[in-house]
C-alpha atoms as a PDB file:
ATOM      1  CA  UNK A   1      36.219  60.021 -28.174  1.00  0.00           C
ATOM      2  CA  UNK A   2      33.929  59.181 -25.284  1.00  0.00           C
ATOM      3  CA  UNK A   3      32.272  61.591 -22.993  1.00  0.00           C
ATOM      4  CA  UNK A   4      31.501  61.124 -19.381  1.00  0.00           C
ATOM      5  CA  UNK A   5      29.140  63.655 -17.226  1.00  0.00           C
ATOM      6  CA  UNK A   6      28.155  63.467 -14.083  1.00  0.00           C
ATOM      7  CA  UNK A   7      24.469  64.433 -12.732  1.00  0.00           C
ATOM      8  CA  UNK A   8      22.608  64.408  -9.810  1.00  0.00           C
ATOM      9  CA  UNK A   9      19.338  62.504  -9.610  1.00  0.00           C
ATOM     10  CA  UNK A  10      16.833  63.043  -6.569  1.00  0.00           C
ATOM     11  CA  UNK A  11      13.897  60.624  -5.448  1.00  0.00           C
ATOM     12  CA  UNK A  12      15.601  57.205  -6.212  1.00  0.00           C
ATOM     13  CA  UNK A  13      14.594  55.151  -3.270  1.00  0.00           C
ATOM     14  CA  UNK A  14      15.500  51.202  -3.661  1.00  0.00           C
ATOM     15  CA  UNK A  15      16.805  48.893  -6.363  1.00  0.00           C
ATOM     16  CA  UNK A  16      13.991  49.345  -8.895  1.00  0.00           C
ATOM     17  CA  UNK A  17      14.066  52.897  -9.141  1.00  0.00           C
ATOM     18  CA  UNK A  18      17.587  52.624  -9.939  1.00  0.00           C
ATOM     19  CA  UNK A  19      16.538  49.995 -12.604  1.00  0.00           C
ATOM     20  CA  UNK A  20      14.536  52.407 -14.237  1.00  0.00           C
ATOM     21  CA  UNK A  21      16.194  55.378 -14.682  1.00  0.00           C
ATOM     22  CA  UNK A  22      19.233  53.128 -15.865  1.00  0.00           C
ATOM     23  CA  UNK A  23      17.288  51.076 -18.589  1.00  0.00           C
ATOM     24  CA  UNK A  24      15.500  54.772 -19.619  1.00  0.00           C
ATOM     25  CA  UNK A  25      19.209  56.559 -19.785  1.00  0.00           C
ATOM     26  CA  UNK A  26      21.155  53.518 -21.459  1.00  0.00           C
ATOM     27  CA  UNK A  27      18.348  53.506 -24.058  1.00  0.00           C
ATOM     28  CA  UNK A  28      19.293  56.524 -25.213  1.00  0.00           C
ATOM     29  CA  UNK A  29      21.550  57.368 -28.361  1.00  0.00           C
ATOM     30  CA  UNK A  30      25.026  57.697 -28.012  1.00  0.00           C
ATOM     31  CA  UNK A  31      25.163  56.108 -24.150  1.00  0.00           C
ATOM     32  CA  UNK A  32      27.679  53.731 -23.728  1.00  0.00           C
ATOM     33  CA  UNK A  33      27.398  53.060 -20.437  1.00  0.00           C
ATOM     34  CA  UNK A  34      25.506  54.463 -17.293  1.00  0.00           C
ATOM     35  CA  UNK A  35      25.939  53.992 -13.422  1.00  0.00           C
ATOM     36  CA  UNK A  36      24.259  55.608 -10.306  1.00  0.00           C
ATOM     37  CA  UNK A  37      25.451  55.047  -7.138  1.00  0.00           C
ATOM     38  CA  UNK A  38      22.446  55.265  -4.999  1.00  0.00           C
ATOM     39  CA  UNK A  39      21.557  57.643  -2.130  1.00  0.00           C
ATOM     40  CA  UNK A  40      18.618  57.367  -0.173  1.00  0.00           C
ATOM     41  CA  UNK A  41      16.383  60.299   0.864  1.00  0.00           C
ATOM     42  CA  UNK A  42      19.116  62.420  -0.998  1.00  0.00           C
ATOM     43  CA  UNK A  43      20.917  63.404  -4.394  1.00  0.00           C
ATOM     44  CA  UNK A  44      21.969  60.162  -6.232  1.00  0.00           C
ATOM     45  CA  UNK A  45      24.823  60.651  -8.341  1.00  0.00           C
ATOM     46  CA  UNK A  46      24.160  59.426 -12.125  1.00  0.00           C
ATOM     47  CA  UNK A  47      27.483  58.587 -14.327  1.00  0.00           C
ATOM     48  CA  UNK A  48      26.926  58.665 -18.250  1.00  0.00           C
ATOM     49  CA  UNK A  49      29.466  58.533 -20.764  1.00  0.00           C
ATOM     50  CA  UNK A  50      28.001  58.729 -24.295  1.00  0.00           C
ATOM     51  CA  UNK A  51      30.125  58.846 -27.644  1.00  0.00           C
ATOM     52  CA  UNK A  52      29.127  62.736 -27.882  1.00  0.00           C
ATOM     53  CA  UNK A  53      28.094  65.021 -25.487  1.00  0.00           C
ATOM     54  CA  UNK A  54      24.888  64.177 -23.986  1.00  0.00           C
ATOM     55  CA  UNK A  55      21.941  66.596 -24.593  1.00  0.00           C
ATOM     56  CA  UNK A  56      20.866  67.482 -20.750  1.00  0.00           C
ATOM     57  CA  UNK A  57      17.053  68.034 -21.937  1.00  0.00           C
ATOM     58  CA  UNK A  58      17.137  64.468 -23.173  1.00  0.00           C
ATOM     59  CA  UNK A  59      18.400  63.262 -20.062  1.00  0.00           C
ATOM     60  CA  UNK A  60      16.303  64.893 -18.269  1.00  0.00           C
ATOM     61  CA  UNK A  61      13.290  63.872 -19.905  1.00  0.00           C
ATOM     62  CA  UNK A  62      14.244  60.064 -19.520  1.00  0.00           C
ATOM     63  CA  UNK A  63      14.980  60.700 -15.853  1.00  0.00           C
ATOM     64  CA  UNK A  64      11.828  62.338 -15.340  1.00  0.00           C
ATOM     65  CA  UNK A  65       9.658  60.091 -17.501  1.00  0.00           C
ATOM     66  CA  UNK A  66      10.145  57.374 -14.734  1.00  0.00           C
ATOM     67  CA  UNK A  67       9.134  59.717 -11.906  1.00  0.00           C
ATOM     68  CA  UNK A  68      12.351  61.423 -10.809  1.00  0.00           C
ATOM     69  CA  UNK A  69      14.143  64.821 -11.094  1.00  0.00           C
ATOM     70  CA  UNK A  70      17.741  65.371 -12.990  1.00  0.00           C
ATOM     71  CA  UNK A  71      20.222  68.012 -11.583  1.00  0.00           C
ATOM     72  CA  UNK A  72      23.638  69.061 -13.920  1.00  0.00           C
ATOM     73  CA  UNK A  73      26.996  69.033 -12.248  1.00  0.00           C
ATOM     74  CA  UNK A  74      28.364  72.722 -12.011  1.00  0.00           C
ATOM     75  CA  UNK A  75      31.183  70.518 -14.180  1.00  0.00           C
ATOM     76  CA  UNK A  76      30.973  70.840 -18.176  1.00  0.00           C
ATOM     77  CA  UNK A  77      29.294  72.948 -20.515  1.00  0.00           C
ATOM     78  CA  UNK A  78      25.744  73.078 -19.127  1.00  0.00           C
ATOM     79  CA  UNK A  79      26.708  76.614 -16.850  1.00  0.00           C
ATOM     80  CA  UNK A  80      27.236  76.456 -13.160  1.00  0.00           C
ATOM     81  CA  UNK A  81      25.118  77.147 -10.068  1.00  0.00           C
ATOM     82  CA  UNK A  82      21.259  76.143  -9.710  1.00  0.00           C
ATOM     83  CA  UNK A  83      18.449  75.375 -12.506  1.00  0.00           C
ATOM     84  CA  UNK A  84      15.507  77.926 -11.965  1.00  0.00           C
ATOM     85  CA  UNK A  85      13.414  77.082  -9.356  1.00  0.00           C
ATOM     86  CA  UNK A  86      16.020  75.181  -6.775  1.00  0.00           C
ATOM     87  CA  UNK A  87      17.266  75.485  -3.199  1.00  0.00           C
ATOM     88  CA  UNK A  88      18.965  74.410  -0.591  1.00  0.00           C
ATOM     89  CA  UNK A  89      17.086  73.914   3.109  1.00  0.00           C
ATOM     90  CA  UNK A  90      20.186  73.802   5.559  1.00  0.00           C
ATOM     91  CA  UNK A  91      21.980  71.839   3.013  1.00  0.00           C
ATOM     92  CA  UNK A  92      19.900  69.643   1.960  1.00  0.00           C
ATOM     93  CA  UNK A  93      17.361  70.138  -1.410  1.00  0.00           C
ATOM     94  CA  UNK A  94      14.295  72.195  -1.111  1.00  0.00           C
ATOM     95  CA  UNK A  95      11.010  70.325  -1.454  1.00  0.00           C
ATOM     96  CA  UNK A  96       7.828  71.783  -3.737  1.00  0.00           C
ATOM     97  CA  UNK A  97       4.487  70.280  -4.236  1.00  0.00           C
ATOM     98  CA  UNK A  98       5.797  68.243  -6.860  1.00  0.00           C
ATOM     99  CA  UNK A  99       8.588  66.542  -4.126  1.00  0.00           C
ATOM    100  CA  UNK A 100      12.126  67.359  -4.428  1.00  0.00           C
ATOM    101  CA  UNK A 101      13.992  69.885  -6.616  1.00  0.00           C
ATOM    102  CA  UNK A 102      17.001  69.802  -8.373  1.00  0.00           C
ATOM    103  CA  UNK A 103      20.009  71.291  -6.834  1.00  0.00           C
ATOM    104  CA  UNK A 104      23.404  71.344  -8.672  1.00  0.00           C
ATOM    105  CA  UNK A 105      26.727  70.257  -7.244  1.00  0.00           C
ATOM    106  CA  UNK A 106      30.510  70.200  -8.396  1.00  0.00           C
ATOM    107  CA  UNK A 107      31.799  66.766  -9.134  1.00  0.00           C
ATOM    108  CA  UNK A 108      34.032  67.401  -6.269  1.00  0.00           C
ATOM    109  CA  UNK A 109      31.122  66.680  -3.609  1.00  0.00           C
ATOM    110  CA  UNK A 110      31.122  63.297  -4.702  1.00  0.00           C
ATOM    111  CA  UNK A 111      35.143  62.430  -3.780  1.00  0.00           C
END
């Protein structure tokens, strides 16, 4: 039985940086298919559905190998609310020396 999770990815900019964070997540074990549907200047929202449950630190570490920072959906088993270390700034995600954080959002956001 397939799994699908959703995540939020920030710092995507254009057409390549989609490319690589889609060839670095589809390469993983277990994806069957990955989408993003791109946001500029904000929270991208990344699709995966794998043939198990996807391991979020692996994810993350093939999101962030190309540059960019992961997020988990409040949705599924990773817990709900914000990784250590994230905000909000009037809604939108707060920024550090390293550029933008993580911020985690219900599935919903995206309907």
């Amino acid at each position: 039985m397939a799994v699908t999770r959703t995540y939020r990815v920030w710092g995507l900019t254009c057409g390549a940086c989609l490319a690589v964070v889609l060839d670095a997540v589809r390469s993983l074990p277990g994806v069957r298919s990955a989408a993003v549907d791109l946001v500029r200047e904000g929270g991208s929202r990344l699709v995966i559905t794998a043939t198990r449950e996807p391991q979020v630190e692996t994810i993350r570490a093939a999101v962030e190998l190309g540059g960019f920072v992961l997020g988990r959906s409040r949705a599924g088993r990773a817990g709900s609310g914000s990784s250590p270390g994230t905000g909000t700034v009037n809604g939108q995600p707060a920024l550090t020396a390293n550029g933008p954080v993580a911020t985690m959002v219900p599935d919903a956001a995206y309907a």
